[in-house]
PDB file of N, CA and C in Angstrom:
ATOM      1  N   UNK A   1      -3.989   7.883   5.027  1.00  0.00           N
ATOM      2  CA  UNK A   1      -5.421   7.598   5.099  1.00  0.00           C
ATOM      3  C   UNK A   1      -6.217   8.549   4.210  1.00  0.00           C
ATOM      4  N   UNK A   2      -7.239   8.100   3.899  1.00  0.00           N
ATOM      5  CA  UNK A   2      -8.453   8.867   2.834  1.00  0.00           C
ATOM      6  C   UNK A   2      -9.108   9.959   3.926  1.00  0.00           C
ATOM      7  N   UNK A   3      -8.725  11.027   3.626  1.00  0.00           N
ATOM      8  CA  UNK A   3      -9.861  12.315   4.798  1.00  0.00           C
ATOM      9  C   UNK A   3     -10.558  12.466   3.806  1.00  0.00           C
ATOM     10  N   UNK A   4     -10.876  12.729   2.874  1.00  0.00           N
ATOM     11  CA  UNK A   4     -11.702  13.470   1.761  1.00  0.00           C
ATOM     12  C   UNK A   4     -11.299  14.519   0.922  1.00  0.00           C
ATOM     13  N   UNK A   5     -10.004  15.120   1.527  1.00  0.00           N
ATOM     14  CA  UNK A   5      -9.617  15.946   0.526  1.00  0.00           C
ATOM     15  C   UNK A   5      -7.938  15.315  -0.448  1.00  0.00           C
ATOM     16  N   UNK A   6      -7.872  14.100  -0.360  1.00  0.00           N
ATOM     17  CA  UNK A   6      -7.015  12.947  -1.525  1.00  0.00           C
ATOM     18  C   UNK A   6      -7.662  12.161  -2.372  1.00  0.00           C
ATOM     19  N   UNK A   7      -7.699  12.034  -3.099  1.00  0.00           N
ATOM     20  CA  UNK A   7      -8.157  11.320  -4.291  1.00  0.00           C
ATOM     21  C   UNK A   7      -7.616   9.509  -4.067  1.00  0.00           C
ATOM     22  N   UNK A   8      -7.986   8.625  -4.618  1.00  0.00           N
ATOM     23  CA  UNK A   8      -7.954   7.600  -4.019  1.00  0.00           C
ATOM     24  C   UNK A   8      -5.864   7.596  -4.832  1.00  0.00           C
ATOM     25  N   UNK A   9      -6.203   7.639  -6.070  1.00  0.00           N
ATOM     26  CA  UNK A   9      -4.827   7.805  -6.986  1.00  0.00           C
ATOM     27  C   UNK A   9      -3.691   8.642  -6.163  1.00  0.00           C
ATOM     28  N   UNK A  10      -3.964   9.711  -5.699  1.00  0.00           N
ATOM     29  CA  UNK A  10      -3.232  10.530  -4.700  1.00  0.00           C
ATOM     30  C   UNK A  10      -2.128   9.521  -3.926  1.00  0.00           C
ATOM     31  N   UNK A  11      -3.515   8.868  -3.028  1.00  0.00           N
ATOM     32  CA  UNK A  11      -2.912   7.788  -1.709  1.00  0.00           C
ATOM     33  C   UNK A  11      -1.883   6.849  -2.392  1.00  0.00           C
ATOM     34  N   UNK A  12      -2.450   5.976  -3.989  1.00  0.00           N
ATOM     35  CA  UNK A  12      -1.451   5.155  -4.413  1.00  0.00           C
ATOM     36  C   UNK A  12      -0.312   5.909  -4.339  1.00  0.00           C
ATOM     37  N   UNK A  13      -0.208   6.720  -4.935  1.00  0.00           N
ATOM     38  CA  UNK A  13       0.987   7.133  -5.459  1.00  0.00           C
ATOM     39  C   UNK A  13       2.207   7.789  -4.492  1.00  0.00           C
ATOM     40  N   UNK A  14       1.266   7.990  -3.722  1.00  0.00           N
ATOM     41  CA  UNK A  14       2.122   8.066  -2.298  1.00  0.00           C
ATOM     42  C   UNK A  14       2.146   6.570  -1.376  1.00  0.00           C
ATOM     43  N   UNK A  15       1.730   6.072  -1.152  1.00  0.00           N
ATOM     44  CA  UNK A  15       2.025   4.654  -0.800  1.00  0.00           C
ATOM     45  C   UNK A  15       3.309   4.167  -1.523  1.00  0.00           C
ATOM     46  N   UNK A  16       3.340   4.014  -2.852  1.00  0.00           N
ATOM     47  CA  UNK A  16       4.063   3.396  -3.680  1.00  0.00           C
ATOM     48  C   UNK A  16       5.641   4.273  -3.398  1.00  0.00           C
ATOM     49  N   UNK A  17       5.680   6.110  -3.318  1.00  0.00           N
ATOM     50  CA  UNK A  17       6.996   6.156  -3.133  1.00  0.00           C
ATOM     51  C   UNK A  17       7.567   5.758  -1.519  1.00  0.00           C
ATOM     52  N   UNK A  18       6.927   5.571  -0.614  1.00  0.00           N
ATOM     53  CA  UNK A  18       7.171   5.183   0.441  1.00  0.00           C
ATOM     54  C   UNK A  18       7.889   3.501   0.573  1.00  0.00           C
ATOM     55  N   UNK A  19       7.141   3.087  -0.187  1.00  0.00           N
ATOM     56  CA  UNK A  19       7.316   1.572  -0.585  1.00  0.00           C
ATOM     57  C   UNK A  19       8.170   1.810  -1.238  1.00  0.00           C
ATOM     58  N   UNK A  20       8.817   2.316  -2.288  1.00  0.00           N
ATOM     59  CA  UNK A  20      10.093   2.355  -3.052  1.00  0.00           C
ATOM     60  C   UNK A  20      11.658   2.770  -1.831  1.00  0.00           C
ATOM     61  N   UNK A  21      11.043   3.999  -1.062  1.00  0.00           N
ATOM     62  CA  UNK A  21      11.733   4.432  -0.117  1.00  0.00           C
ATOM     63  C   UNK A  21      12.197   2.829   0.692  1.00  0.00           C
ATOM     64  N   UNK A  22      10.957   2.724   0.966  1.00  0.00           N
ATOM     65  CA  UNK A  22      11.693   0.988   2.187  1.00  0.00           C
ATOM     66  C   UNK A  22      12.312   0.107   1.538  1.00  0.00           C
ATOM     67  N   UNK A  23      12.110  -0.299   0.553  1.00  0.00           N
ATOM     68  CA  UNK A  23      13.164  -0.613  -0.448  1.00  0.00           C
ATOM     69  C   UNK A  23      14.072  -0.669  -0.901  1.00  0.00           C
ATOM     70  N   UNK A  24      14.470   0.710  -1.123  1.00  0.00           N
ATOM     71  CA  UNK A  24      15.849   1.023  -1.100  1.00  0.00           C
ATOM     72  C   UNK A  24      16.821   0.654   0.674  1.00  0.00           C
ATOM     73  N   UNK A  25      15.907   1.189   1.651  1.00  0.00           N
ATOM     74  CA  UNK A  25      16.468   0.747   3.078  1.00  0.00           C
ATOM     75  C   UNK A  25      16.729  -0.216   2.815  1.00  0.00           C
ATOM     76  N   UNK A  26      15.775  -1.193   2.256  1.00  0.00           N
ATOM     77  CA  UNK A  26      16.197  -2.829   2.720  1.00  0.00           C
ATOM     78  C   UNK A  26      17.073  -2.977   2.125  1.00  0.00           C
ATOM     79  N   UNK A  27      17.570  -2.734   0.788  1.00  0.00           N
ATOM     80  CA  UNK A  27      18.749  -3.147   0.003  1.00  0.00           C
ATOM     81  C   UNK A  27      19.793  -2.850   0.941  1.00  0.00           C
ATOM     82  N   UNK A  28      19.918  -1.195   1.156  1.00  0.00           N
ATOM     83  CA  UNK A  28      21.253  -0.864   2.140  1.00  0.00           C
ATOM     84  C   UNK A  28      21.438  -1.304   3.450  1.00  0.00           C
ATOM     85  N   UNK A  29      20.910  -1.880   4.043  1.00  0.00           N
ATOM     86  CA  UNK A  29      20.608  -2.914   5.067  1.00  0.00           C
ATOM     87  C   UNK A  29      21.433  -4.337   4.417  1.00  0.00           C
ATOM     88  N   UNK A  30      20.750  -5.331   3.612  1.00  0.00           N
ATOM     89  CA  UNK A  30      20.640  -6.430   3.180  1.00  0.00           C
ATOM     90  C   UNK A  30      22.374  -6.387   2.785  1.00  0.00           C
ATOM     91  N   UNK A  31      22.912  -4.918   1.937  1.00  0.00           N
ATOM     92  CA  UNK A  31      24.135  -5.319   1.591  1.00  0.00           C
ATOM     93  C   UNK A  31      25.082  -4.995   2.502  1.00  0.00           C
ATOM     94  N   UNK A  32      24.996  -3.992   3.585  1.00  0.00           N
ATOM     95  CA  UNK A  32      25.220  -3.945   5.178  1.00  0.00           C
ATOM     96  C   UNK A  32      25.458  -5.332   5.852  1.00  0.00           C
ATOM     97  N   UNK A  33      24.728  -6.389   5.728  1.00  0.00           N
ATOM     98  CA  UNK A  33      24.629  -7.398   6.212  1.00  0.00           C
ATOM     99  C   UNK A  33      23.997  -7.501   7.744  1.00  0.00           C
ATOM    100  N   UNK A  34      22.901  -6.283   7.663  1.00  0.00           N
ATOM    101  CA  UNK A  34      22.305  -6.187   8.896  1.00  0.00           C
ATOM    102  C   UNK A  34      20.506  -6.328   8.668  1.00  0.00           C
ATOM    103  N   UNK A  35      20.523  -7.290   7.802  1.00  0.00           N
ATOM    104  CA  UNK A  35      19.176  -7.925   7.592  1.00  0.00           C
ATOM    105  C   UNK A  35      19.250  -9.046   8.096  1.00  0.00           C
ATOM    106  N   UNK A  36      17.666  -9.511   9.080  1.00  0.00           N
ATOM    107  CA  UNK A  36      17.779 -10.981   9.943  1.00  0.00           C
ATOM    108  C   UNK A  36      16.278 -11.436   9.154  1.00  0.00           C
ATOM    109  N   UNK A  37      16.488 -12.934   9.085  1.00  0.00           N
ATOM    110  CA  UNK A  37      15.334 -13.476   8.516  1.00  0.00           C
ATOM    111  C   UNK A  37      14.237 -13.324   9.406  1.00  0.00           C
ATOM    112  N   UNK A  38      12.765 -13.675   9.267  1.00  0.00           N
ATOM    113  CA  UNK A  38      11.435 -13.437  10.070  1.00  0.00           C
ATOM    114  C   UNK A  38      10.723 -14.272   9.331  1.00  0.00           C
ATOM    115  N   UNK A  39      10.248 -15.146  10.078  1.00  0.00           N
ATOM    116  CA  UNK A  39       9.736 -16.182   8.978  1.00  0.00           C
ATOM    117  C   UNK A  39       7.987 -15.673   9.445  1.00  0.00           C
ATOM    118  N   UNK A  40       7.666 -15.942   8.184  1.00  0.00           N
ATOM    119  CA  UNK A  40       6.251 -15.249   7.526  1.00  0.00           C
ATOM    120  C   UNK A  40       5.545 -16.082   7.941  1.00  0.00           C
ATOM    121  N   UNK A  41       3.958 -16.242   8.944  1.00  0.00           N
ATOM    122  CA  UNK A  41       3.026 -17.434   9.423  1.00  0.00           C
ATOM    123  C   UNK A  41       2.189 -17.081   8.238  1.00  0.00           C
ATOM    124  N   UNK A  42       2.457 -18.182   7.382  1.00  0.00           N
ATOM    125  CA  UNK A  42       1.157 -18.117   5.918  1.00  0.00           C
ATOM    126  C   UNK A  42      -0.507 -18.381   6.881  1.00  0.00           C
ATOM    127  N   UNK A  43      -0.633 -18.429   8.269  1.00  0.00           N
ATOM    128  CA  UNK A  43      -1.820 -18.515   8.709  1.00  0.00           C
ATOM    129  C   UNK A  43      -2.366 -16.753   8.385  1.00  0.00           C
ATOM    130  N   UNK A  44      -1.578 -16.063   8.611  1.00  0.00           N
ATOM    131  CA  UNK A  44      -2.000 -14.571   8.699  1.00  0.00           C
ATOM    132  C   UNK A  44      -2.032 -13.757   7.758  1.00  0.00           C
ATOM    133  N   UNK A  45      -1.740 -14.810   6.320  1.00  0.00           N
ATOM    134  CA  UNK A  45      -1.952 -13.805   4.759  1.00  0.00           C
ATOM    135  C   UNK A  45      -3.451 -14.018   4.516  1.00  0.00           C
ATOM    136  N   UNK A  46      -3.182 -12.984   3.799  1.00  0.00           N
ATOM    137  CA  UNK A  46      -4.394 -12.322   3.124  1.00  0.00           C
ATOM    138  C   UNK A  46      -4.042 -11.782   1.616  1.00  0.00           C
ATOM    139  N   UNK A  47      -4.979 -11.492   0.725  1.00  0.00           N
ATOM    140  CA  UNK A  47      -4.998 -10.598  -0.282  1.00  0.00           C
ATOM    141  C   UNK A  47      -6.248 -10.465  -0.557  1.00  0.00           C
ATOM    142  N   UNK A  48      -6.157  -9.327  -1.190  1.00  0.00           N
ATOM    143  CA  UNK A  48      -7.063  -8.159  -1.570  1.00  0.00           C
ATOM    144  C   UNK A  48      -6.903  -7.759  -3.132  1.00  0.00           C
ATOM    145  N   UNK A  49      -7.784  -7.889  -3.816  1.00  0.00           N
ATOM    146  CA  UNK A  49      -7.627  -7.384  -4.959  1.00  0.00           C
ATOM    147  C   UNK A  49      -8.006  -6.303  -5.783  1.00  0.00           C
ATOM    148  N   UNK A  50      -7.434  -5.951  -6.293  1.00  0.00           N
ATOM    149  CA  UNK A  50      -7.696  -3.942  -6.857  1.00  0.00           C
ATOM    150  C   UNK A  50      -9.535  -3.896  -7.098  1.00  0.00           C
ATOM    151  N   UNK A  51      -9.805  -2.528  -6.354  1.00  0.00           N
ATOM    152  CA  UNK A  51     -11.341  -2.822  -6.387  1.00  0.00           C
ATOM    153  C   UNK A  51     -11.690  -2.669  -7.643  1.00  0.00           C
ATOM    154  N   UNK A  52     -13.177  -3.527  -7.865  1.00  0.00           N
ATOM    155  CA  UNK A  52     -13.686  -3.455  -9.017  1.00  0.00           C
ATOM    156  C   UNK A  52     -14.813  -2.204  -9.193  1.00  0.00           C
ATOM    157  N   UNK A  53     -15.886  -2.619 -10.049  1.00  0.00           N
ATOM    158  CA  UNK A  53     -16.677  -1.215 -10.363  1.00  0.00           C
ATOM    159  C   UNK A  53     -17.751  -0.965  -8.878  1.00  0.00           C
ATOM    160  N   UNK A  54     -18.102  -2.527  -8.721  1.00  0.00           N
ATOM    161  CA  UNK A  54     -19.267  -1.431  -7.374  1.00  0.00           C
ATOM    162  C   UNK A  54     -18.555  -1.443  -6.104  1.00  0.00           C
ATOM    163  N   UNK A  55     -17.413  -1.844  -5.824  1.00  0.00           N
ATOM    164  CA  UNK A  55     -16.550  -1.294  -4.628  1.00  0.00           C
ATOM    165  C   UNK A  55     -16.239   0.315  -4.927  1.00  0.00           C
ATOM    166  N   UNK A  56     -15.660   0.292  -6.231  1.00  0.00           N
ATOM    167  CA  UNK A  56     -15.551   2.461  -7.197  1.00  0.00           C
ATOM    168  C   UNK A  56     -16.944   3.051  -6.628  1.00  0.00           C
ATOM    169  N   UNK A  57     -18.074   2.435  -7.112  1.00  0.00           N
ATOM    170  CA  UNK A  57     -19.395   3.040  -6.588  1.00  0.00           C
ATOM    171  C   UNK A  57     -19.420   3.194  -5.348  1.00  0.00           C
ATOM    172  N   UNK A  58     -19.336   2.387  -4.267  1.00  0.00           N
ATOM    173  CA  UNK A  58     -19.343   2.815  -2.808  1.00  0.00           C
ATOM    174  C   UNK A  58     -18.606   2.961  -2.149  1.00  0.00           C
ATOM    175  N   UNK A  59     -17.273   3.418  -2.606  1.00  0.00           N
ATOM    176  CA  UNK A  59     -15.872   4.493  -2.653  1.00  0.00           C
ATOM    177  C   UNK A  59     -16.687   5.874  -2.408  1.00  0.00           C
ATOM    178  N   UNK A  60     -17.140   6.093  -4.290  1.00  0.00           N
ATOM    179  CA  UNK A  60     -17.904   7.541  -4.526  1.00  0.00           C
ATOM    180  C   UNK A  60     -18.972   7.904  -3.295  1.00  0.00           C
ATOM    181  N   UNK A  61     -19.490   6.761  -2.942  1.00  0.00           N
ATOM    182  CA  UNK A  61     -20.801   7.207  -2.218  1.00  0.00           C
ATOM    183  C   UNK A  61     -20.722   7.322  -0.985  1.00  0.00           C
ATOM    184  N   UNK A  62     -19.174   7.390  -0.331  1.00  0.00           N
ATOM    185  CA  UNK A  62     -18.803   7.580   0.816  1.00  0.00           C
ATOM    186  C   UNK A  62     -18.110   8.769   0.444  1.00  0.00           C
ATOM    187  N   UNK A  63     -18.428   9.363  -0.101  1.00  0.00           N
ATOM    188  CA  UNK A  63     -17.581  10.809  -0.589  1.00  0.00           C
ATOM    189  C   UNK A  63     -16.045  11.182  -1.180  1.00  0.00           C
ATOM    190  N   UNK A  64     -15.582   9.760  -1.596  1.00  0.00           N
ATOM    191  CA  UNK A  64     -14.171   9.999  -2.134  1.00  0.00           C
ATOM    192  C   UNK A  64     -14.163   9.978  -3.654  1.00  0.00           C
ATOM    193  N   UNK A  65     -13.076  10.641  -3.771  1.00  0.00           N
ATOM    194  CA  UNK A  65     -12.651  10.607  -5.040  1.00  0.00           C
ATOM    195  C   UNK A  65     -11.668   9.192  -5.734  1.00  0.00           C
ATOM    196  N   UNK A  66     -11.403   9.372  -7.121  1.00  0.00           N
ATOM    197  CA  UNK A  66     -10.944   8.064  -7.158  1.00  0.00           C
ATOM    198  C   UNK A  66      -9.111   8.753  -7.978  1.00  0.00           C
ATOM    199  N   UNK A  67      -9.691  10.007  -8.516  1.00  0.00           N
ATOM    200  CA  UNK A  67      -8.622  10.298  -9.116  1.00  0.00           C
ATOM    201  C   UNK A  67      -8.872  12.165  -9.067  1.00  0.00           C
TER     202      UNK A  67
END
């Protein structure tokens, strides 16, 4: 989570090795043969897309950094 003292870039970049980390689990899992399917309710997707400039502006104006 954003406290104020991470930069927004910080959080990616830690998100992302975490996400690489589960990743790798799932592979060693998947070739384990101890992966079970879960079927996905497309009622409950969503996306979000990388913020643009005045979402950056009221990022800043809530006191975060971006990088």
């Amino acid at each position: 989570p954003l406290d104020g003292d991470r930069s927004l870039d910080m959080v990616i970049r830690r998100m992302k090795r975490h996400g690489a980390q589960a990743l790798l689990e799932l592979f060693e899992r998947y070739d384990a043969g101890s992966v079970s399917r879960i079927a996905m309710d497309r009622a409950e997707a969503r996306y979000h897309s990388f913020p643009g400039r005045d979402e950056a502006g009221a990022f800043r104006k809530m006191g975060f950094r971006l990088v």
